[in-house]
PDB file of N, CA and C in Angstrom:
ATOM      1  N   UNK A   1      30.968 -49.111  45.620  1.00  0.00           N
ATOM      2  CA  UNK A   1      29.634 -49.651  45.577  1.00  0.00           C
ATOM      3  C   UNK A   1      29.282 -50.085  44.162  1.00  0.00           C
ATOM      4  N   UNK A   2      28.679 -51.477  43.909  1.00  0.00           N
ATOM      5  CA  UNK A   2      28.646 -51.834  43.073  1.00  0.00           C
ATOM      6  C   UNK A   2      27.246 -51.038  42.133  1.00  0.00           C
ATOM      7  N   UNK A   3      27.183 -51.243  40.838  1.00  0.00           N
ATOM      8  CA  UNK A   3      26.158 -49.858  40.645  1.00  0.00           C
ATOM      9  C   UNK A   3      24.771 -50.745  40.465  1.00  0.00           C
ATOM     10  N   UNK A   4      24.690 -52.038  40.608  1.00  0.00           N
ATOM     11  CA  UNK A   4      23.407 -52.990  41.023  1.00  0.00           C
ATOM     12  C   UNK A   4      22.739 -52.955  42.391  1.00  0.00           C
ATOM     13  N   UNK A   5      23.077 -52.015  43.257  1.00  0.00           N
ATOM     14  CA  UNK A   5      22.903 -51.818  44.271  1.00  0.00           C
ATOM     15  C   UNK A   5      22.651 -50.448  44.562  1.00  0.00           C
ATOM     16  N   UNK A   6      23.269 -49.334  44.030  1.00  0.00           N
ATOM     17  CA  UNK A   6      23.243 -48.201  44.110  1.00  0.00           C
ATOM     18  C   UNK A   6      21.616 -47.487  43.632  1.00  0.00           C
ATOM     19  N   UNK A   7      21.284 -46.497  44.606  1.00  0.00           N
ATOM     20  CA  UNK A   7      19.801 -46.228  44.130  1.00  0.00           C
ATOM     21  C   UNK A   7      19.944 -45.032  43.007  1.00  0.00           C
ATOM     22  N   UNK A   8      19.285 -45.063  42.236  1.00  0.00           N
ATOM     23  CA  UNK A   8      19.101 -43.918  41.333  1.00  0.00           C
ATOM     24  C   UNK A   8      17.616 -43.084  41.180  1.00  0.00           C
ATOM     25  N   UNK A   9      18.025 -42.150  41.131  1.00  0.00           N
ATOM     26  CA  UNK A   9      16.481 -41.074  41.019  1.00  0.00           C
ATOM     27  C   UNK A   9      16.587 -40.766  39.469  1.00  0.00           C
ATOM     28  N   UNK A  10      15.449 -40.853  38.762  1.00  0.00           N
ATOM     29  CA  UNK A  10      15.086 -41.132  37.438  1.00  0.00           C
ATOM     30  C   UNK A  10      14.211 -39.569  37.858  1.00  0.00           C
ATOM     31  N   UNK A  11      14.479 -38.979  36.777  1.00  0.00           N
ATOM     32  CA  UNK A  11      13.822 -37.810  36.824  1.00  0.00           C
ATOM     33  C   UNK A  11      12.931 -37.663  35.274  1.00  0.00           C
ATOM     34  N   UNK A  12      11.867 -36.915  35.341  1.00  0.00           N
ATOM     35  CA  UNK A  12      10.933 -36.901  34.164  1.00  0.00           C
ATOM     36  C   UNK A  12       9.868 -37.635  33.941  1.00  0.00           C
ATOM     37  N   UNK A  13       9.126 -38.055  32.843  1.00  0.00           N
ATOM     38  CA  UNK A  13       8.361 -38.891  33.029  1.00  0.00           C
ATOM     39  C   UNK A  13       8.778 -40.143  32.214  1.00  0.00           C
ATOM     40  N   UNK A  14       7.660 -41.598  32.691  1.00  0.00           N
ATOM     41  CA  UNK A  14       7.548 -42.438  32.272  1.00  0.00           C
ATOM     42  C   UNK A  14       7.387 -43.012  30.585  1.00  0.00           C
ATOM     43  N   UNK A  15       6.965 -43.502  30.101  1.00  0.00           N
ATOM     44  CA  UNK A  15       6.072 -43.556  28.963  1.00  0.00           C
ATOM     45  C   UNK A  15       5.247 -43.646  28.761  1.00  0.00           C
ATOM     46  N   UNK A  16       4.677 -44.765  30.244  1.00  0.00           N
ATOM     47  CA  UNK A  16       3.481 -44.674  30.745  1.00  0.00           C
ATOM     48  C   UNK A  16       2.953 -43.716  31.337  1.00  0.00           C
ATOM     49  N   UNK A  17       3.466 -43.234  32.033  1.00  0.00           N
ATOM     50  CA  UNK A  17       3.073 -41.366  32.331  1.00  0.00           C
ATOM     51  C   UNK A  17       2.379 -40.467  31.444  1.00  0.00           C
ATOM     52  N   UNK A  18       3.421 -41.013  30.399  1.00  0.00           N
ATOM     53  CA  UNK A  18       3.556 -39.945  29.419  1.00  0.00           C
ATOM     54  C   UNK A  18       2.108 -40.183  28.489  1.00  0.00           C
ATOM     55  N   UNK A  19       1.504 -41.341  28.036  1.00  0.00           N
ATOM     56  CA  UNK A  19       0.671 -42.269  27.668  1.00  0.00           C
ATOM     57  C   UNK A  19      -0.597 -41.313  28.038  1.00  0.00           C
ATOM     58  N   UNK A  20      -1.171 -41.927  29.498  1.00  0.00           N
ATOM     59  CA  UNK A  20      -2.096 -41.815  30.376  1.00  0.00           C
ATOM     60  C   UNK A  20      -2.299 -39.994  30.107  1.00  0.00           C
ATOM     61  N   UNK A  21      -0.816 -38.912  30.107  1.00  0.00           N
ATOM     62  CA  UNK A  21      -1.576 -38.005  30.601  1.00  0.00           C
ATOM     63  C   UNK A  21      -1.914 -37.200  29.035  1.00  0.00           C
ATOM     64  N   UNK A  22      -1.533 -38.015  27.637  1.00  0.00           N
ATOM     65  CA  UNK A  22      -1.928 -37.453  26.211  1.00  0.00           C
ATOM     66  C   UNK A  22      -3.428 -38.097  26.557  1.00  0.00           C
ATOM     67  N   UNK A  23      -3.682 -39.007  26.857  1.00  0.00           N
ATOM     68  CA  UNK A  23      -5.313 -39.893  26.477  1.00  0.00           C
ATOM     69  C   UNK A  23      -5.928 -38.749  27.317  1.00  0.00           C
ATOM     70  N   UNK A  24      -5.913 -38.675  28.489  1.00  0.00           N
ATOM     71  CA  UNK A  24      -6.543 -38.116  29.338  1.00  0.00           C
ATOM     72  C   UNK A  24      -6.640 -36.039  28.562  1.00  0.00           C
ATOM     73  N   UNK A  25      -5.311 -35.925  28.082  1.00  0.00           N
ATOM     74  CA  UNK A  25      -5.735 -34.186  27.596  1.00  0.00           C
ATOM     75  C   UNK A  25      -6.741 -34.813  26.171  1.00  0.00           C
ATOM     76  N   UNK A  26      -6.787 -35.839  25.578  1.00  0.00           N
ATOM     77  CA  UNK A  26      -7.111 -36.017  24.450  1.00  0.00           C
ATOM     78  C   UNK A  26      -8.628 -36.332  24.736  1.00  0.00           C
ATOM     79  N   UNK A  27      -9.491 -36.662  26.082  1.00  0.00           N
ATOM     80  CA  UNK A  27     -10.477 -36.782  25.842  1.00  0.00           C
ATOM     81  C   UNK A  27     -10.770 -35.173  26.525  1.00  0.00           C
ATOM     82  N   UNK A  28     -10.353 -34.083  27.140  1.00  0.00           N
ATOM     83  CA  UNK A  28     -10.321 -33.641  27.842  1.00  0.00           C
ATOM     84  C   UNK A  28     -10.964 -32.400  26.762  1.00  0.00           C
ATOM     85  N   UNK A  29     -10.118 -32.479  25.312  1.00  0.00           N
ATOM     86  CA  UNK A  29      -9.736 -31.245  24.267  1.00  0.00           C
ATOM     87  C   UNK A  29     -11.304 -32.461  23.636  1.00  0.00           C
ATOM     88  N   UNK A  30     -11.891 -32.984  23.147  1.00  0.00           N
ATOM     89  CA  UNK A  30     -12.783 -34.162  22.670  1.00  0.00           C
ATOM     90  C   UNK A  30     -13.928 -33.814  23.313  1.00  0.00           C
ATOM     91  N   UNK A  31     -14.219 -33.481  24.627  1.00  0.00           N
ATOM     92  CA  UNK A  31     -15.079 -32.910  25.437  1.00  0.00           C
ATOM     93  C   UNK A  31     -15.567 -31.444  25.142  1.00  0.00           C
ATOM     94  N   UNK A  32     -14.139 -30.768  25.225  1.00  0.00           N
ATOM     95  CA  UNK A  32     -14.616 -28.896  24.606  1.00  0.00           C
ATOM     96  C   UNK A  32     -15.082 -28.713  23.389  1.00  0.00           C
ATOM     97  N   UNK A  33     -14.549 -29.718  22.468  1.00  0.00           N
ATOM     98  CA  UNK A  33     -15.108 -29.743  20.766  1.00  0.00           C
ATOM     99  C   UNK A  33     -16.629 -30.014  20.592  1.00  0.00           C
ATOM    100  N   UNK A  34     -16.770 -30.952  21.430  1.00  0.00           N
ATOM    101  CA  UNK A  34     -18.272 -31.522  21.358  1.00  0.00           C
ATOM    102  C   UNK A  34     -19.441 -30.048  22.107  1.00  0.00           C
ATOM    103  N   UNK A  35     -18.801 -29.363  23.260  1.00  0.00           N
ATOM    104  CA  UNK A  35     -19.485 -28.305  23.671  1.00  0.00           C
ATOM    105  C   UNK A  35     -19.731 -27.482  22.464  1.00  0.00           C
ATOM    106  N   UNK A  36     -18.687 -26.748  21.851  1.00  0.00           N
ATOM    107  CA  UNK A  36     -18.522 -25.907  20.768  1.00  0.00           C
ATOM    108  C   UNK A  36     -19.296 -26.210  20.086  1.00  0.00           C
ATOM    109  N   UNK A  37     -18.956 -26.849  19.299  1.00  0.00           N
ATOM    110  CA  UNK A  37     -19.964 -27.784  18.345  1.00  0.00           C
ATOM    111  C   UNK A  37     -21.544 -27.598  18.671  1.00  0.00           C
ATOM    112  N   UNK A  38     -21.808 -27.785  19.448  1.00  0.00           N
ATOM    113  CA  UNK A  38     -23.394 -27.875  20.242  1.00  0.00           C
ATOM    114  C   UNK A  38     -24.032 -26.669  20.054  1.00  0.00           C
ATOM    115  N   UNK A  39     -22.871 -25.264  20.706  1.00  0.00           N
ATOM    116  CA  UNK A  39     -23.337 -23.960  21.000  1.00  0.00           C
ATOM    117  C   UNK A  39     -22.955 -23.336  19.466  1.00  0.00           C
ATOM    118  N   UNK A  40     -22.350 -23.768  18.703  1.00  0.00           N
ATOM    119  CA  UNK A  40     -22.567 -23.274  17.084  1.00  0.00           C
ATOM    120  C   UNK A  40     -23.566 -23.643  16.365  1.00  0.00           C
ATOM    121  N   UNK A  41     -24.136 -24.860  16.916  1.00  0.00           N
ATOM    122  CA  UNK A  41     -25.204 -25.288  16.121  1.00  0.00           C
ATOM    123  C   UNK A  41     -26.748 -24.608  16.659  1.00  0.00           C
ATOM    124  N   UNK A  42     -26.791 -24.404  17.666  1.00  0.00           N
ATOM    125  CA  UNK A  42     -27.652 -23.875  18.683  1.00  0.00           C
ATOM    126  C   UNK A  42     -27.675 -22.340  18.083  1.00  0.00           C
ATOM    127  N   UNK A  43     -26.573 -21.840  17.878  1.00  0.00           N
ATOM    128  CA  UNK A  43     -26.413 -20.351  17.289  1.00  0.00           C
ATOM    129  C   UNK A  43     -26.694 -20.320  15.663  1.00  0.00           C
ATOM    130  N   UNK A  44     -26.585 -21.255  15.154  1.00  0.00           N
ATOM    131  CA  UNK A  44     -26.846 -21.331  13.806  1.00  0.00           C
ATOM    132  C   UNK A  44     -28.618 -21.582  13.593  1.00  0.00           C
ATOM    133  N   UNK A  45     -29.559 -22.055  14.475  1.00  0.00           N
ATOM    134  CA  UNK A  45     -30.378 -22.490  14.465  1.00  0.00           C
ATOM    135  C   UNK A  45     -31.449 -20.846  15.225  1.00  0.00           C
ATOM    136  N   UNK A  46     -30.759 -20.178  15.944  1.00  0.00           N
ATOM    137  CA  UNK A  46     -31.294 -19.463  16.120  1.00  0.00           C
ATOM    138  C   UNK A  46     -32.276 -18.837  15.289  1.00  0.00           C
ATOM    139  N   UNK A  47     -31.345 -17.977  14.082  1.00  0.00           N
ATOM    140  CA  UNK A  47     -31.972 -17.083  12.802  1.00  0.00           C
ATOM    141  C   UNK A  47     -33.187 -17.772  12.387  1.00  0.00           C
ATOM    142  N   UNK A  48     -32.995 -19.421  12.124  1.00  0.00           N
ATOM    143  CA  UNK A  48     -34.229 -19.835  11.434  1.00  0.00           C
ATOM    144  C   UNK A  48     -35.189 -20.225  12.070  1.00  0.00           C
ATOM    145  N   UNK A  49     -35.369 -20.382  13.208  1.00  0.00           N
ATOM    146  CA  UNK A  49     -36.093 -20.684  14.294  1.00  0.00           C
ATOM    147  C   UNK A  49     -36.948 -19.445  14.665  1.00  0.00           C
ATOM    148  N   UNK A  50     -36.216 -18.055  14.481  1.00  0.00           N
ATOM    149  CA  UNK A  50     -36.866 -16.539  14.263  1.00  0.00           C
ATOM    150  C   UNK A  50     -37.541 -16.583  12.850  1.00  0.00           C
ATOM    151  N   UNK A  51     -37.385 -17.182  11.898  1.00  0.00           N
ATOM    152  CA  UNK A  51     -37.780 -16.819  10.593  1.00  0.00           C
ATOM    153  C   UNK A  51     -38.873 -17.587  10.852  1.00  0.00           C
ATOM    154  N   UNK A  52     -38.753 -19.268  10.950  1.00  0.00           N
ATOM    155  CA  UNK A  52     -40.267 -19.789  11.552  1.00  0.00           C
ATOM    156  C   UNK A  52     -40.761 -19.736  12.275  1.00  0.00           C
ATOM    157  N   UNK A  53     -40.896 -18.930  13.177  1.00  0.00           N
ATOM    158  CA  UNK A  53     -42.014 -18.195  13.915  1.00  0.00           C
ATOM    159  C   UNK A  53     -42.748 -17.087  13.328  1.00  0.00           C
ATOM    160  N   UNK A  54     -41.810 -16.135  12.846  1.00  0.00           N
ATOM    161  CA  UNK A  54     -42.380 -14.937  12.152  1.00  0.00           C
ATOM    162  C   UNK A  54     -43.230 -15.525  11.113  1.00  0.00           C
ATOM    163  N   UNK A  55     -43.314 -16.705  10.492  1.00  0.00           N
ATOM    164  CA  UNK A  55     -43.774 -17.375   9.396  1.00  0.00           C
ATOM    165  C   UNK A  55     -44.780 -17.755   9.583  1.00  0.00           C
ATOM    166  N   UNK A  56     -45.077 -18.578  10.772  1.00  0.00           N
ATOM    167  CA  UNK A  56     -46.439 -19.119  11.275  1.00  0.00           C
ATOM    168  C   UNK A  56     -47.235 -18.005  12.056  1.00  0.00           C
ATOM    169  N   UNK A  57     -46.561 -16.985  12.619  1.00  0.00           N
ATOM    170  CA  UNK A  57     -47.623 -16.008  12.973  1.00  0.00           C
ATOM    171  C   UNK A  57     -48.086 -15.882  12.076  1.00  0.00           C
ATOM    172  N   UNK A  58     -47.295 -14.876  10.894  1.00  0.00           N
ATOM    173  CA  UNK A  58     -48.327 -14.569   9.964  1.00  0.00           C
ATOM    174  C   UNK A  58     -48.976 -15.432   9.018  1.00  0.00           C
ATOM    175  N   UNK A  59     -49.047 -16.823   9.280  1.00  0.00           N
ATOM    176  CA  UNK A  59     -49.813 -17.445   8.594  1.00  0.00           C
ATOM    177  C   UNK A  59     -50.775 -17.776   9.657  1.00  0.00           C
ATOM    178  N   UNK A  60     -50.937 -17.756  11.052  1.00  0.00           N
ATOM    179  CA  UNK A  60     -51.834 -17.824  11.907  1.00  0.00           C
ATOM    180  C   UNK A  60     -52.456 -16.493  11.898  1.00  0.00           C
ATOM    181  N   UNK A  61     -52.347 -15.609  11.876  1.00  0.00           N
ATOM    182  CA  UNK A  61     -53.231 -14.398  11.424  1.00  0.00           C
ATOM    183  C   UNK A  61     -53.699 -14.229  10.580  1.00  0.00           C
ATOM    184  N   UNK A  62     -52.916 -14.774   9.183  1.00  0.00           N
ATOM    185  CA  UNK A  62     -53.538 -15.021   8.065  1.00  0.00           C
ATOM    186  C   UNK A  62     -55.045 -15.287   7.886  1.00  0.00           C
ATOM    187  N   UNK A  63     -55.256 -17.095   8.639  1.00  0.00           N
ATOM    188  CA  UNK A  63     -56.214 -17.862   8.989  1.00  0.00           C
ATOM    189  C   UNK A  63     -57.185 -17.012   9.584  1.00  0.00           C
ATOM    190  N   UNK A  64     -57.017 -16.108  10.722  1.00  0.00           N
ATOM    191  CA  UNK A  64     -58.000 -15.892  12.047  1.00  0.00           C
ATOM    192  C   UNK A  64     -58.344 -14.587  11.234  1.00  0.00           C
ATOM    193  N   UNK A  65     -58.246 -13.878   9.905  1.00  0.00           N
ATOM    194  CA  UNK A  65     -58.619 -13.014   9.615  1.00  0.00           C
ATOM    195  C   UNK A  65     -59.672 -13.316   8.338  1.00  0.00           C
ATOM    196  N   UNK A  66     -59.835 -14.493   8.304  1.00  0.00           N
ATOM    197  CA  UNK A  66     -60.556 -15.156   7.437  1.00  0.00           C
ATOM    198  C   UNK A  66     -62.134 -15.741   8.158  1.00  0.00           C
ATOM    199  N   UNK A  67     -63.247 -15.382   7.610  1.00  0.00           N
ATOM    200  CA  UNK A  67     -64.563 -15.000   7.607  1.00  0.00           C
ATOM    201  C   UNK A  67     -64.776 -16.874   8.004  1.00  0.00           C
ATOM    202  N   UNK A  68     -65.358 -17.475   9.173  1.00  0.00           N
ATOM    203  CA  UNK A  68     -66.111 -18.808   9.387  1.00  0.00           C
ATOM    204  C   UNK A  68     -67.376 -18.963   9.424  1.00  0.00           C
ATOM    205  N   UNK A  69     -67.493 -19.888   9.029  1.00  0.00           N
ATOM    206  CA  UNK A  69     -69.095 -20.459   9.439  1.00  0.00           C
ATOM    207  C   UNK A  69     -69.393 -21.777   9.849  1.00  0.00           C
ATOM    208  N   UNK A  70     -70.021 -22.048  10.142  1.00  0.00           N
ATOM    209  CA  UNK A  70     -70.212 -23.174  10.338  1.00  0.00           C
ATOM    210  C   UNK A  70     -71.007 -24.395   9.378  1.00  0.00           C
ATOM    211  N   UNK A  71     -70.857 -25.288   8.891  1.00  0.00           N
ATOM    212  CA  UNK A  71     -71.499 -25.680   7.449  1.00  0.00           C
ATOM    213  C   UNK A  71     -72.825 -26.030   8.056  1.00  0.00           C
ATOM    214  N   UNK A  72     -74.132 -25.584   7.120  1.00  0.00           N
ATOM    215  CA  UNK A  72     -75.584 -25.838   7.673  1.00  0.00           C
ATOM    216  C   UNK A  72     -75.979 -27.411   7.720  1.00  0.00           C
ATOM    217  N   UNK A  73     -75.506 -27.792   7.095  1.00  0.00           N
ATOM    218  CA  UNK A  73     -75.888 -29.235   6.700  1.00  0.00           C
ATOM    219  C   UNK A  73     -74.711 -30.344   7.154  1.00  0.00           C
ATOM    220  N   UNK A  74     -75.483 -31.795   7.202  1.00  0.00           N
ATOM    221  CA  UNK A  74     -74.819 -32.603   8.027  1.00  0.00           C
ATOM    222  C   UNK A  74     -73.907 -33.320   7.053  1.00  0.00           C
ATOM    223  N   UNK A  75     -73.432 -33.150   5.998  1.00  0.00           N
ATOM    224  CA  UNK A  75     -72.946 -33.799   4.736  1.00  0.00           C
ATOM    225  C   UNK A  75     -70.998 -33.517   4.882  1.00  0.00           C
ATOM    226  N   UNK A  76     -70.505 -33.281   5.772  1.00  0.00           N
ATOM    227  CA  UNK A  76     -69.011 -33.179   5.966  1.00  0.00           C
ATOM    228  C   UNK A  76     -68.852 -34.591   6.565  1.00  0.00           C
ATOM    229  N   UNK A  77     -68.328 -34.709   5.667  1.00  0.00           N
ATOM    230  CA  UNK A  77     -67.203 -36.698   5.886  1.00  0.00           C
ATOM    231  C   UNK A  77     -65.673 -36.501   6.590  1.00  0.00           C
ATOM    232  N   UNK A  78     -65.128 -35.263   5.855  1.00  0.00           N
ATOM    233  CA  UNK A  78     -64.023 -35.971   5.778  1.00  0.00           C
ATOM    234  C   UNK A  78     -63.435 -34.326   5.710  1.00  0.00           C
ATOM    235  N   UNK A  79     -61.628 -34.278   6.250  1.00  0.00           N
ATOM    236  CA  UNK A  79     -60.573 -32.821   6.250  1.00  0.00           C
ATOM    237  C   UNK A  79     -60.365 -33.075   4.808  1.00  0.00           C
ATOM    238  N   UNK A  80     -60.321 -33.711   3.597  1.00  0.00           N
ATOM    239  CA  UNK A  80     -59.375 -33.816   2.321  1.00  0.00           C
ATOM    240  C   UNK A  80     -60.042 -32.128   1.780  1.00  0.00           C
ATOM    241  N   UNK A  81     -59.237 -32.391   0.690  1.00  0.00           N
ATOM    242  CA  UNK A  81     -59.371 -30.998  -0.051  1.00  0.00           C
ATOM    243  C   UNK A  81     -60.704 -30.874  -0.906  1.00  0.00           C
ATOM    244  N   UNK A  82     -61.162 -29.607  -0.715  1.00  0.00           N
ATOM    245  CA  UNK A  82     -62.920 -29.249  -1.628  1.00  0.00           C
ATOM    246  C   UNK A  82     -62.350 -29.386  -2.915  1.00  0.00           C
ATOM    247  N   UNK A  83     -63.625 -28.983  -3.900  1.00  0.00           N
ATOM    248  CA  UNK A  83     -62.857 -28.534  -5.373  1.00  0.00           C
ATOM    249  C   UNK A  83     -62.491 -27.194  -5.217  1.00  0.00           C
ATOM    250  N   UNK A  84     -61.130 -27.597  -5.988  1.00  0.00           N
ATOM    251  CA  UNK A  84     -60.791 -26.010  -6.615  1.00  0.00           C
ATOM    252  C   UNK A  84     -59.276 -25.720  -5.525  1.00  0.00           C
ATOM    253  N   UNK A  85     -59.180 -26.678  -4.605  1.00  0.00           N
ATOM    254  CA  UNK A  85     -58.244 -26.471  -3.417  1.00  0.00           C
ATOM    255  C   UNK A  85     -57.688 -27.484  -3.674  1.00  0.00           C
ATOM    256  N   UNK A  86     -56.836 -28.370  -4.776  1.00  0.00           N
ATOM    257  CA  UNK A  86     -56.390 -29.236  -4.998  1.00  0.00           C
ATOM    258  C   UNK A  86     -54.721 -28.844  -5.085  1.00  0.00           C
ATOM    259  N   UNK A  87     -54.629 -27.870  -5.843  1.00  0.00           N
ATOM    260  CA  UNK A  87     -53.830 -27.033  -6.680  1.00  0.00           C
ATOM    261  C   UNK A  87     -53.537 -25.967  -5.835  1.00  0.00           C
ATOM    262  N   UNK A  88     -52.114 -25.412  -5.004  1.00  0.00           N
ATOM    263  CA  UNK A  88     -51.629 -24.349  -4.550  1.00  0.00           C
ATOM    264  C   UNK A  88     -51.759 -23.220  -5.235  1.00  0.00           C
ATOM    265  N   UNK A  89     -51.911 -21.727  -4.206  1.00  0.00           N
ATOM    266  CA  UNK A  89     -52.742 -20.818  -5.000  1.00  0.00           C
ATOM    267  C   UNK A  89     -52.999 -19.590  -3.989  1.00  0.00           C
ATOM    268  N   UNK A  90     -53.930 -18.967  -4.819  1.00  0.00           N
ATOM    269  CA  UNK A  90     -54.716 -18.582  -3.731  1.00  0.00           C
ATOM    270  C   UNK A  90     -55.139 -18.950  -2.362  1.00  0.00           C
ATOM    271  N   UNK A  91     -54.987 -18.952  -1.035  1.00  0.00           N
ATOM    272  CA  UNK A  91     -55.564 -19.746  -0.133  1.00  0.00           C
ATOM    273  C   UNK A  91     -56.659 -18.693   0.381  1.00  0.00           C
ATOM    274  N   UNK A  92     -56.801 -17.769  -0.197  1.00  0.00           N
ATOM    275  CA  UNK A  92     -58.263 -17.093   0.178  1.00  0.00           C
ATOM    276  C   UNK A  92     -59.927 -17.766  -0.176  1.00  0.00           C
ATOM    277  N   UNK A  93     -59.298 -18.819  -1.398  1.00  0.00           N
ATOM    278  CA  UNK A  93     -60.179 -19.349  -1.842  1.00  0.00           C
ATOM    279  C   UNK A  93     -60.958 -21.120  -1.240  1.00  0.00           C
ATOM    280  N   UNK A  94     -59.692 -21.332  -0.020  1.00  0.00           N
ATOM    281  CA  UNK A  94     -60.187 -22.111   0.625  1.00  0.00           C
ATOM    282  C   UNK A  94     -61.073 -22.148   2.076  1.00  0.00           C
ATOM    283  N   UNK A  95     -61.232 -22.956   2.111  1.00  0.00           N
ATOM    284  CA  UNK A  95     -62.517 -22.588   3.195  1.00  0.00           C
ATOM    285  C   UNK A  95     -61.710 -23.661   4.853  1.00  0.00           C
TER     286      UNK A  95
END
């Protein structure tokens, strides 16, 4: 039998096989990195996300422990800063 005729079984893979199934683990491993990535950053964000909260409570208690009134007179224009509240500081001294 001539061997142009004879069938042969090719065993293993292609190149194209071989191709298709690196792209395919390569978006596959590209996919888990991007998860990781996400849940480290998410975990990294935790701590400070606890620190600013603890921060604004106590600067919201801060506030609500501070004496209001209501101003008697109709002469408020405007939120900008009074005198004397220009300059960081004391904030007991603002109103």
């Amino acid at each position: 039998m001539p061997e142009s005729t004879r069938t042969s079984h090719h065993r293993g893979f292609s190149l194209i096989e071989a191709t298709i199934s690196i792209t395919i683990v390569s978006f596959m491993v590209l996919a888990s990195m991007n998860a990781v990535s996400g849940a480290v950053q998410s975990a990294q964000r935790g701590p400070e996300t606890h620190t600013a909260t603890r921060l604004l409570e106590d600067l919201v208690n801060e506030i609500m422990a501070q004496h209001y009134e209501e101003p008697e007179d109709d002469t408020f224009t405007s939120f900008n800063a009074d005198n004397g509240e220009a300059t960081p500081g004391n904030r007991s001294k603002f109103d």
